[in-house]
C-alpha atoms as a PDB file:
ATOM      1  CA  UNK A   1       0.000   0.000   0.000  1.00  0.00           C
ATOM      2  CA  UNK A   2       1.541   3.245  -1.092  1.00  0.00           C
ATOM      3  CA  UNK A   3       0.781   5.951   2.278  1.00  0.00           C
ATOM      4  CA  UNK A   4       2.115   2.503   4.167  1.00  0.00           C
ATOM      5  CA  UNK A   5       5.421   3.098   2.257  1.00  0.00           C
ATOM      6  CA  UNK A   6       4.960   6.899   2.798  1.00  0.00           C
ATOM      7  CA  UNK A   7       4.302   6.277   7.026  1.00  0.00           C
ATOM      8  CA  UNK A   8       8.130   4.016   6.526  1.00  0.00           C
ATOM      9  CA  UNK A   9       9.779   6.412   5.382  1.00  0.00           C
ATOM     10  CA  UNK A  10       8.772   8.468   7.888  1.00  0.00           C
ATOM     11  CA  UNK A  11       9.869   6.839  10.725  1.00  0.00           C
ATOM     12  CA  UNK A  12      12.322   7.523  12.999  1.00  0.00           C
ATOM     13  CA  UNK A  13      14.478   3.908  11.993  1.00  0.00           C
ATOM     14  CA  UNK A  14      14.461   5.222   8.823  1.00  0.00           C
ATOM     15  CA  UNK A  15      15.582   8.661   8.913  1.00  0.00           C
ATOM     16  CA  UNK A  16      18.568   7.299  11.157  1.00  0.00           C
ATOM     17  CA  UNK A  17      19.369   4.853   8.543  1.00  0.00           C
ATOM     18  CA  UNK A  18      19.359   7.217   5.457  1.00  0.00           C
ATOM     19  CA  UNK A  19      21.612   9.496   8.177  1.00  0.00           C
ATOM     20  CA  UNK A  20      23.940   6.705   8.580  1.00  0.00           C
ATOM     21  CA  UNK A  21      24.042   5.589   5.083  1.00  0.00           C
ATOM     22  CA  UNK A  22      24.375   8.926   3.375  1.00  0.00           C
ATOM     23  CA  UNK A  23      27.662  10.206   1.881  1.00  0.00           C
ATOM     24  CA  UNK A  24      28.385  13.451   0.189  1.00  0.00           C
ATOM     25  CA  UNK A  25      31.285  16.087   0.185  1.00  0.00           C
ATOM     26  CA  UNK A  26      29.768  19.371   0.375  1.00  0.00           C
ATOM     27  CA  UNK A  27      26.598  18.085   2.694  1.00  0.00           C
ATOM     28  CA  UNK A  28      25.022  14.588   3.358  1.00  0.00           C
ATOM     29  CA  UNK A  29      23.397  12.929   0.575  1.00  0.00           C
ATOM     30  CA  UNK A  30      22.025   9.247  -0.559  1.00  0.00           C
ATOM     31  CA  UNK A  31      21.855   8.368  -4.073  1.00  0.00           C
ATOM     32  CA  UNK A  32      19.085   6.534  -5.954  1.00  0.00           C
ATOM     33  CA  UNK A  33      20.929   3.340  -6.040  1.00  0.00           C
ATOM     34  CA  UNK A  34      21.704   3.379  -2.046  1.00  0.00           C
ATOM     35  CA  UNK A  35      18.170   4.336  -1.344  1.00  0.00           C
ATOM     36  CA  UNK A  36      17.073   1.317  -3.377  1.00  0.00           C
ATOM     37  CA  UNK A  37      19.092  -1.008  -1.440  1.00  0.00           C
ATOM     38  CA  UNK A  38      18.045  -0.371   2.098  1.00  0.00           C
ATOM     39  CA  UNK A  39      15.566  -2.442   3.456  1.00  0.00           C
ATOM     40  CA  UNK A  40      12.333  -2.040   5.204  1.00  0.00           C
ATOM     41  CA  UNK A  41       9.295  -4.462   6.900  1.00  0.00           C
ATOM     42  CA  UNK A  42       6.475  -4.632   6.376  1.00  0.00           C
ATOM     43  CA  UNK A  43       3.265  -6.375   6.867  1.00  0.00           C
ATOM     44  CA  UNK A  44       2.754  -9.408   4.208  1.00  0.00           C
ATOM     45  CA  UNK A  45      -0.621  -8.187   3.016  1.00  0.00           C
ATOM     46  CA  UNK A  46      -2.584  -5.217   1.859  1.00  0.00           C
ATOM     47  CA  UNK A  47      -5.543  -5.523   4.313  1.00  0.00           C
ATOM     48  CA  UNK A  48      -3.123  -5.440   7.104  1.00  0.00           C
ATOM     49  CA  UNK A  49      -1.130  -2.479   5.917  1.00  0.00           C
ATOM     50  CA  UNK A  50      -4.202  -0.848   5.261  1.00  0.00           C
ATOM     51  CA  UNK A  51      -5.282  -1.123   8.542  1.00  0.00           C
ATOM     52  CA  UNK A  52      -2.238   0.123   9.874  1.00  0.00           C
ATOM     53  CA  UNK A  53      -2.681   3.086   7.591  1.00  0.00           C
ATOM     54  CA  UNK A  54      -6.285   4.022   9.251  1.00  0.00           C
ATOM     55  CA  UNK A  55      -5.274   3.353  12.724  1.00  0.00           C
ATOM     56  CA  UNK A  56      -2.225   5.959  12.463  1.00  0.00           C
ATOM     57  CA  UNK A  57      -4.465   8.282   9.973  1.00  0.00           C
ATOM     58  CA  UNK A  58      -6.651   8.519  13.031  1.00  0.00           C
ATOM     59  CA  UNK A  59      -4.050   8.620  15.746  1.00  0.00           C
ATOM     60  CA  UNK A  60      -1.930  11.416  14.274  1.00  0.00           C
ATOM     61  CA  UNK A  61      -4.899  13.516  13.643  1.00  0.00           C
ATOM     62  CA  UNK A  62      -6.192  13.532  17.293  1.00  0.00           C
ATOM     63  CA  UNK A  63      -2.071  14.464  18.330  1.00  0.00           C
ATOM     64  CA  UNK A  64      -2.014  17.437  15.742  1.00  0.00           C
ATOM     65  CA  UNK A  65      -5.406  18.943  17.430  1.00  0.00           C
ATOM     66  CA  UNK A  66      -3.833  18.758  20.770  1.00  0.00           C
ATOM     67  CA  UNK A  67      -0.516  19.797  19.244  1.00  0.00           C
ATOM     68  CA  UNK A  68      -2.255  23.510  17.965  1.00  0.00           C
ATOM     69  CA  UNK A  69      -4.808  23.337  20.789  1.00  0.00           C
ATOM     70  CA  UNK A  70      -1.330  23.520  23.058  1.00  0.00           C
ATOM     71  CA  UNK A  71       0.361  26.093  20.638  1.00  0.00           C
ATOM     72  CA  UNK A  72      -2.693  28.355  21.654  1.00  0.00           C
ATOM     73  CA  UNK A  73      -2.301  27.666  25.193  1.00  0.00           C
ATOM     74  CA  UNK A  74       1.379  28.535  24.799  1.00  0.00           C
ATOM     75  CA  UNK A  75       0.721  31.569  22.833  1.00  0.00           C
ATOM     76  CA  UNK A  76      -1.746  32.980  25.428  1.00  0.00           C
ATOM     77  CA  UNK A  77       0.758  31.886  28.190  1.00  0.00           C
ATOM     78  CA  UNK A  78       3.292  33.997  26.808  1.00  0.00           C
ATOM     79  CA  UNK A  79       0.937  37.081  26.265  1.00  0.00           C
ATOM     80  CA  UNK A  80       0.195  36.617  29.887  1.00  0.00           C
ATOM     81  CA  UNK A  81       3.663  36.683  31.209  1.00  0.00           C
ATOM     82  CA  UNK A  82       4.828  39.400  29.325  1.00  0.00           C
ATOM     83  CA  UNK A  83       1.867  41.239  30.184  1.00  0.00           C
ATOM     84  CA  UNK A  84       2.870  40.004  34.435  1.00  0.00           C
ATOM     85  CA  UNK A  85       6.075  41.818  33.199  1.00  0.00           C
ATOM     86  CA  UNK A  86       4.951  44.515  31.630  1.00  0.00           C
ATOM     87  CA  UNK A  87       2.710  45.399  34.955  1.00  0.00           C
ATOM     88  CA  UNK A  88       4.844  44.500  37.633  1.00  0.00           C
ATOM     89  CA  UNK A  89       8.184  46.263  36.682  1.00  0.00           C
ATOM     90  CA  UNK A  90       6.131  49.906  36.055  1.00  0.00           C
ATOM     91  CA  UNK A  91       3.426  49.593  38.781  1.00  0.00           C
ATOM     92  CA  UNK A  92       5.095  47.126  41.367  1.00  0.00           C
ATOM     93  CA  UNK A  93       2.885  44.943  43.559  1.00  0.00           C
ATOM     94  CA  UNK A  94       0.518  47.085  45.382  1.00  0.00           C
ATOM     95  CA  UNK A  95      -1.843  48.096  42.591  1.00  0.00           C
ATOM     96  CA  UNK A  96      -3.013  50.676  45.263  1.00  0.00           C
ATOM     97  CA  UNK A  97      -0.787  53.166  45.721  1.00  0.00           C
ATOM     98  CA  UNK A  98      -0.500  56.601  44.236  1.00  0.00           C
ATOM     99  CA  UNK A  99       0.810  57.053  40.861  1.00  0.00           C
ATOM    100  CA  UNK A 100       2.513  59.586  39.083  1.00  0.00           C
ATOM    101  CA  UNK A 101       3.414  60.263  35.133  1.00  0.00           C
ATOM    102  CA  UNK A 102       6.678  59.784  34.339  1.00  0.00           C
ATOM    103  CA  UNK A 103       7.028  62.105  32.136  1.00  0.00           C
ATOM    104  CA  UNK A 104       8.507  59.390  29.364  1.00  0.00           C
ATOM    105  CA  UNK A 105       6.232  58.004  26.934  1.00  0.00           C
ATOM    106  CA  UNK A 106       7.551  54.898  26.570  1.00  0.00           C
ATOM    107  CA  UNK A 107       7.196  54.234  30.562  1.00  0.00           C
ATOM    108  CA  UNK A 108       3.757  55.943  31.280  1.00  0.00           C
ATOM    109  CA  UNK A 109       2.590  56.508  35.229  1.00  0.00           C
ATOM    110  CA  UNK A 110       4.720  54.862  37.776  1.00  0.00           C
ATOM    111  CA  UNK A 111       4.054  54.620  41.528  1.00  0.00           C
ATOM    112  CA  UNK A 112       4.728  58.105  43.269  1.00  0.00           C
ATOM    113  CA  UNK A 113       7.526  57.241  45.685  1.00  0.00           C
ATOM    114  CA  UNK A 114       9.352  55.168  42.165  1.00  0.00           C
ATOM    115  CA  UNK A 115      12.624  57.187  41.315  1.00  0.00           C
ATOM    116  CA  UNK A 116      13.634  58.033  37.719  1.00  0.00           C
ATOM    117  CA  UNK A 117      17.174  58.189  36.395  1.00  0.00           C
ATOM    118  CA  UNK A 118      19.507  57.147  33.378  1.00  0.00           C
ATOM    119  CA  UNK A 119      20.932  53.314  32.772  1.00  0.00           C
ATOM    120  CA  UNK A 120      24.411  56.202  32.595  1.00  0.00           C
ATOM    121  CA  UNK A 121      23.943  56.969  36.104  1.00  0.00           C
ATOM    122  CA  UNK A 122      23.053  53.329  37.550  1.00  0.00           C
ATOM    123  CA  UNK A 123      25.086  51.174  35.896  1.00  0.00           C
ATOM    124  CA  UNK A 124      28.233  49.867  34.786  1.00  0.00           C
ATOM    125  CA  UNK A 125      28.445  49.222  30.840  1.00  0.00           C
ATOM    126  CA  UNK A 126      31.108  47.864  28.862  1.00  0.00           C
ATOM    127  CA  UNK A 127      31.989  46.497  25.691  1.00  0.00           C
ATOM    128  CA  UNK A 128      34.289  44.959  23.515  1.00  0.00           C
ATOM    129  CA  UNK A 129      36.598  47.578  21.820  1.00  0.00           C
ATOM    130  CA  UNK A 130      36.281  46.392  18.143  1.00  0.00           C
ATOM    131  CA  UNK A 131      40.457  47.774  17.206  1.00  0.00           C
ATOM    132  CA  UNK A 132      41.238  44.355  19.637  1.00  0.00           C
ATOM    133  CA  UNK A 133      40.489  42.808  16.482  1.00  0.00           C
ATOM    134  CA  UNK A 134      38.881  39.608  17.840  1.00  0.00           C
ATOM    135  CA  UNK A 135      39.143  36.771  14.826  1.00  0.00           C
ATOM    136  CA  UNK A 136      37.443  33.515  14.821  1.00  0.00           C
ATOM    137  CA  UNK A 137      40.292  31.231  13.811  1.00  0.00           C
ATOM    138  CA  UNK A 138      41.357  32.339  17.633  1.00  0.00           C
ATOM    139  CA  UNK A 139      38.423  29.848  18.808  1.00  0.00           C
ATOM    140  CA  UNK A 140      40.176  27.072  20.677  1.00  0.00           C
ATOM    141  CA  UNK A 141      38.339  24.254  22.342  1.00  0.00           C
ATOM    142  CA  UNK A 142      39.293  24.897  26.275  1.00  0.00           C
ATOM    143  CA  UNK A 143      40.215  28.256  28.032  1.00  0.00           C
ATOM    144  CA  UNK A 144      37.625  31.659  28.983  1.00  0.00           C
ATOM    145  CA  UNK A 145      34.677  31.307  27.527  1.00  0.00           C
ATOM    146  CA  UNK A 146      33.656  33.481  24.813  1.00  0.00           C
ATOM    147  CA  UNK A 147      29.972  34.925  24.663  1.00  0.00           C
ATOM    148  CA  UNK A 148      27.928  35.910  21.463  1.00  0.00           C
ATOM    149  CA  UNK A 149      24.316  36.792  21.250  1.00  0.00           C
ATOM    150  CA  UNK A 150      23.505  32.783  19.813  1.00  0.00           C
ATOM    151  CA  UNK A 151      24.598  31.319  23.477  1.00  0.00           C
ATOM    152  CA  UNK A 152      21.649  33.495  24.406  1.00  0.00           C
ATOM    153  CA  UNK A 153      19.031  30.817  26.201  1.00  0.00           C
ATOM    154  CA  UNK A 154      16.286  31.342  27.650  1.00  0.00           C
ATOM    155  CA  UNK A 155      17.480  34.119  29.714  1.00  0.00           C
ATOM    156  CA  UNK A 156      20.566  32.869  30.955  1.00  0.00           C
ATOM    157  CA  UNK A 157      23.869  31.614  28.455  1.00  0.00           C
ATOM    158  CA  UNK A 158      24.266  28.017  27.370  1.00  0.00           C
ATOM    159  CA  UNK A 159      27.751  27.687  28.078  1.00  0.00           C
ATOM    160  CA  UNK A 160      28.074  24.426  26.229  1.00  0.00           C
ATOM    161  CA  UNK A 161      27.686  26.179  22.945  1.00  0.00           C
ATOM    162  CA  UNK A 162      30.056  29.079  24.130  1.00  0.00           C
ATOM    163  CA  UNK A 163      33.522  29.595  22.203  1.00  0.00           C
ATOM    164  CA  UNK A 164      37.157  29.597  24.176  1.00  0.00           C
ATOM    165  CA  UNK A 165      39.547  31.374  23.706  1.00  0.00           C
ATOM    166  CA  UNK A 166      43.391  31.812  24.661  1.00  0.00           C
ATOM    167  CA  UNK A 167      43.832  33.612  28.143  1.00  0.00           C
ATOM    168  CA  UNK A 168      45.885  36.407  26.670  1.00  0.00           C
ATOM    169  CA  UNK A 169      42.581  37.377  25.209  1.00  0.00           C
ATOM    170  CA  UNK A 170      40.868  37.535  28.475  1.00  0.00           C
ATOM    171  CA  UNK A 171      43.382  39.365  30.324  1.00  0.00           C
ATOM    172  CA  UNK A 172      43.488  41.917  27.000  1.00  0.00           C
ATOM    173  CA  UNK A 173      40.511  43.085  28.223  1.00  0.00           C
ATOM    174  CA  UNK A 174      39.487  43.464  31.883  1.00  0.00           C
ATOM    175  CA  UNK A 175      36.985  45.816  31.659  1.00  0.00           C
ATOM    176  CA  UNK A 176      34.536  42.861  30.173  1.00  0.00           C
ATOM    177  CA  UNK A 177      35.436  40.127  32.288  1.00  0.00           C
ATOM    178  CA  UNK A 178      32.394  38.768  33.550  1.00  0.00           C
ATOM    179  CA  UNK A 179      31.300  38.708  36.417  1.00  0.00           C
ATOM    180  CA  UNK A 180      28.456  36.902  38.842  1.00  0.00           C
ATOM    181  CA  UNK A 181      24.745  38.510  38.506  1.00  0.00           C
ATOM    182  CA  UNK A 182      26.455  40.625  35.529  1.00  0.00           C
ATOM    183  CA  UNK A 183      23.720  41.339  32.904  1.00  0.00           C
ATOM    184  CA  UNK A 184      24.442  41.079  28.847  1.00  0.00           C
ATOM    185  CA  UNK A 185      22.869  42.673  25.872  1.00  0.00           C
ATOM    186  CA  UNK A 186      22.971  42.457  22.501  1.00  0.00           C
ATOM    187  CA  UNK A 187      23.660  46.111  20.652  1.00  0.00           C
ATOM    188  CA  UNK A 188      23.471  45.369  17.095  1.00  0.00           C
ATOM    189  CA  UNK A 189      21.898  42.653  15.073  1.00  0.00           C
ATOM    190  CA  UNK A 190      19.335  41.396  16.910  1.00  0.00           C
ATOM    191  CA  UNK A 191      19.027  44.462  19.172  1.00  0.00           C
ATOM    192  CA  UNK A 192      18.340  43.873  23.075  1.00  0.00           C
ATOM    193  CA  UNK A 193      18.234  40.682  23.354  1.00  0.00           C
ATOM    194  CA  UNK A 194      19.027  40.176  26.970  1.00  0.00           C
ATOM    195  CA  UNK A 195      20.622  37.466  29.396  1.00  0.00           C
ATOM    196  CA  UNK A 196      21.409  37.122  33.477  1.00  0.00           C
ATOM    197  CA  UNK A 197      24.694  35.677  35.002  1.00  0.00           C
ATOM    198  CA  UNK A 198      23.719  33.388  37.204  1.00  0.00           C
ATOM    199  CA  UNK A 199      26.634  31.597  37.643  1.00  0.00           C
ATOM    200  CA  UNK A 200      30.140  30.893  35.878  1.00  0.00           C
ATOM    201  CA  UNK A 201      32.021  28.015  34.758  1.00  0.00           C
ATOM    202  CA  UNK A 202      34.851  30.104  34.457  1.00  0.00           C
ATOM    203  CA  UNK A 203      36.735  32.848  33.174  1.00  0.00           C
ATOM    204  CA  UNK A 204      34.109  34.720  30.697  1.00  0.00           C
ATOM    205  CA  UNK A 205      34.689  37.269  27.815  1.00  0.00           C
ATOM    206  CA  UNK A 206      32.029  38.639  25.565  1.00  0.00           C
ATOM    207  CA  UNK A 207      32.419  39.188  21.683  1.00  0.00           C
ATOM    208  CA  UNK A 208      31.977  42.468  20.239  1.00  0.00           C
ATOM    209  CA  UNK A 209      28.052  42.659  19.678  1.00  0.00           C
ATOM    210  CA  UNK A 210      27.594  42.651  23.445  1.00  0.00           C
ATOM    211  CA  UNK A 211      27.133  44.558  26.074  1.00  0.00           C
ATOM    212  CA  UNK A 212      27.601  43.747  30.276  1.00  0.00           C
ATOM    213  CA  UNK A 213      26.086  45.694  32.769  1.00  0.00           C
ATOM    214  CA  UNK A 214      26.396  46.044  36.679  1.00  0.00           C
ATOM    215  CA  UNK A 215      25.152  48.205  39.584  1.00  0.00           C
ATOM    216  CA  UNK A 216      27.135  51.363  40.411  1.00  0.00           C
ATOM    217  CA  UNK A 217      27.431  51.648  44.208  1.00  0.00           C
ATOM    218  CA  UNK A 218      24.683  48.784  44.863  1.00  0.00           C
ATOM    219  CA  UNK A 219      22.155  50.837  42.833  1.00  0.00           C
ATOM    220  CA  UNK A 220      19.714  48.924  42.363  1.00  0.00           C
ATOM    221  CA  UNK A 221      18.991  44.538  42.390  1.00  0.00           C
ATOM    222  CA  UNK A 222      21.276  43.497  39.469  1.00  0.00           C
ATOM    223  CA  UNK A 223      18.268  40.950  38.284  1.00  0.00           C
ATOM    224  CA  UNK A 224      15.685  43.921  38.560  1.00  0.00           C
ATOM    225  CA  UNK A 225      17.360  45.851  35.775  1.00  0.00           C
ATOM    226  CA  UNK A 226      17.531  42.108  33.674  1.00  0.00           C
ATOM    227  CA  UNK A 227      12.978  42.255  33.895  1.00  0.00           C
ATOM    228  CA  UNK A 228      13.320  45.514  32.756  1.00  0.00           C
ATOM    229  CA  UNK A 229      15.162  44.800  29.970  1.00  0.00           C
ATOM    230  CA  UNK A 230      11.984  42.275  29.632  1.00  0.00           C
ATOM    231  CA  UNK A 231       9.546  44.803  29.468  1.00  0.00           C
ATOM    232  CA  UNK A 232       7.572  45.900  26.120  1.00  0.00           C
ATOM    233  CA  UNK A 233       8.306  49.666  27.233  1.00  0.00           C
ATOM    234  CA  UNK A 234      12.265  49.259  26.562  1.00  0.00           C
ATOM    235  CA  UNK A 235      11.340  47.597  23.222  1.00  0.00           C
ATOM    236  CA  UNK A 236       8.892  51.072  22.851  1.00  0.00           C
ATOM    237  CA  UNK A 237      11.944  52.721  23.200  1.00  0.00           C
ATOM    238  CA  UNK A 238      14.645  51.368  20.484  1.00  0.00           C
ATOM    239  CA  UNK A 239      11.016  52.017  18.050  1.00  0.00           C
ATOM    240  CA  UNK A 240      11.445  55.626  18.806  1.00  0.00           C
ATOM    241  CA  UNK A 241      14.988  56.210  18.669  1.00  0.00           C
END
């Protein structure tokens, strides 16, 4: 039965075995003649595959309503916390008190006792001087970890995806050696995309598209200035500038 062919091919077995049998010099590829020769099971008569055929016609059908039913969940779960975001880091948690305009558009009324003042003021912010002439065939597979804007995860770095790099290159530059609760932005490309230092492995650098910030003097909660970052109001602002 044809689709029974078609539901092979797509199984998992298979794809691994086309991965493991496929050659090619620029990228991976499988040839007509090594396609033909791999093997496959199946049942020994029509009826049967048929069945087979229904039964995951059916099965796959229910899974792909629950699949977008759960995309629609996740969608309005994300509205929601951004939204929880949004709120929390311009009004705070006592929706009672007194507010006041901020005067910024981009921010809107904050709570009356809230200060205002510049990121230039508050914080510490650093980044790598491009004439250090950072080159990628520096990479090296153990050393201080190097961070770009793609070890960005989910708010925090994946360090197993991070580059190294030689430690004259981290003592080059100490005024973007990272540190603990440090927080890291990206400043072109993908604009403001934003992570939080939780912890280190180890020495840590940052390649040039980034930026690290820190409290001056204690300002303020290091992880407070990482929600704003969060918030739709700092996005409101890189529209207007």
């Amino acid at each position: 039965d044809p689709k029974f062919l078609y539901l092979s091919l797509n199984s998992q077995h298979f794809i691994d075995t086309i991965e493991a049998n496929s050659k090619g010099v620029a990228y991976p590829a499988i040839n007509p003649p090594q396609l033909g020769n791999l093997k496959i099971s199946f049942p020994p008569t029509k009826t049967e595959q048929k069945q087979i055929v229904s039964y995951l016609d059916e099965k796959t059908k229910k899974i792909d309503s629950e699949i977008i039913k759960n995309q629609n969940l996740i969608k309005l779960l994300r509205e929601k916390r951004q939204s929880e975001i949004n709120h929390t880091i311009t009004k705070g948690l006592n929706d009672s008190v007194m507010m006041n305009d901020s005067g910024i558009p981009w921010i809107g009324e904050i709570p009356k006792e809230w200060n205002i003042n510049k990121i230039k003021f508050t914080s510490y912010v650093k980044g790598r001087i491009g004439y250090h002439g950072l080159r990628s065939d520096e990479f090296i597979d153990s050393g201080p970890y190097l961070i770009t804007g793609t070890d960005f995860s989910d708010g925090g770095i994946n360090w197993n995806s991070c580059y190294h790099v030689p430690e004259w290159r981290y003592e080059q530059n100490p005024l973007i050696q990272i540190k603990n609760k440090d927080i890291l932005i990206t400043k072109d490309g993908t604009i403001g995309k934003v992570a939080f230092i939780d912890h280190l492995p180890g020495k840590t650098t940052l390649n040039s598209h980034l930026l690290v910030l820190r409290p001056l003097k204690n300002y303020y909660v290091p992880k407070f200035l990482y929600w704003i970052f969060l918030g739709d109001y700092f996005k409101d602002y890189f529209n207007l500038v």
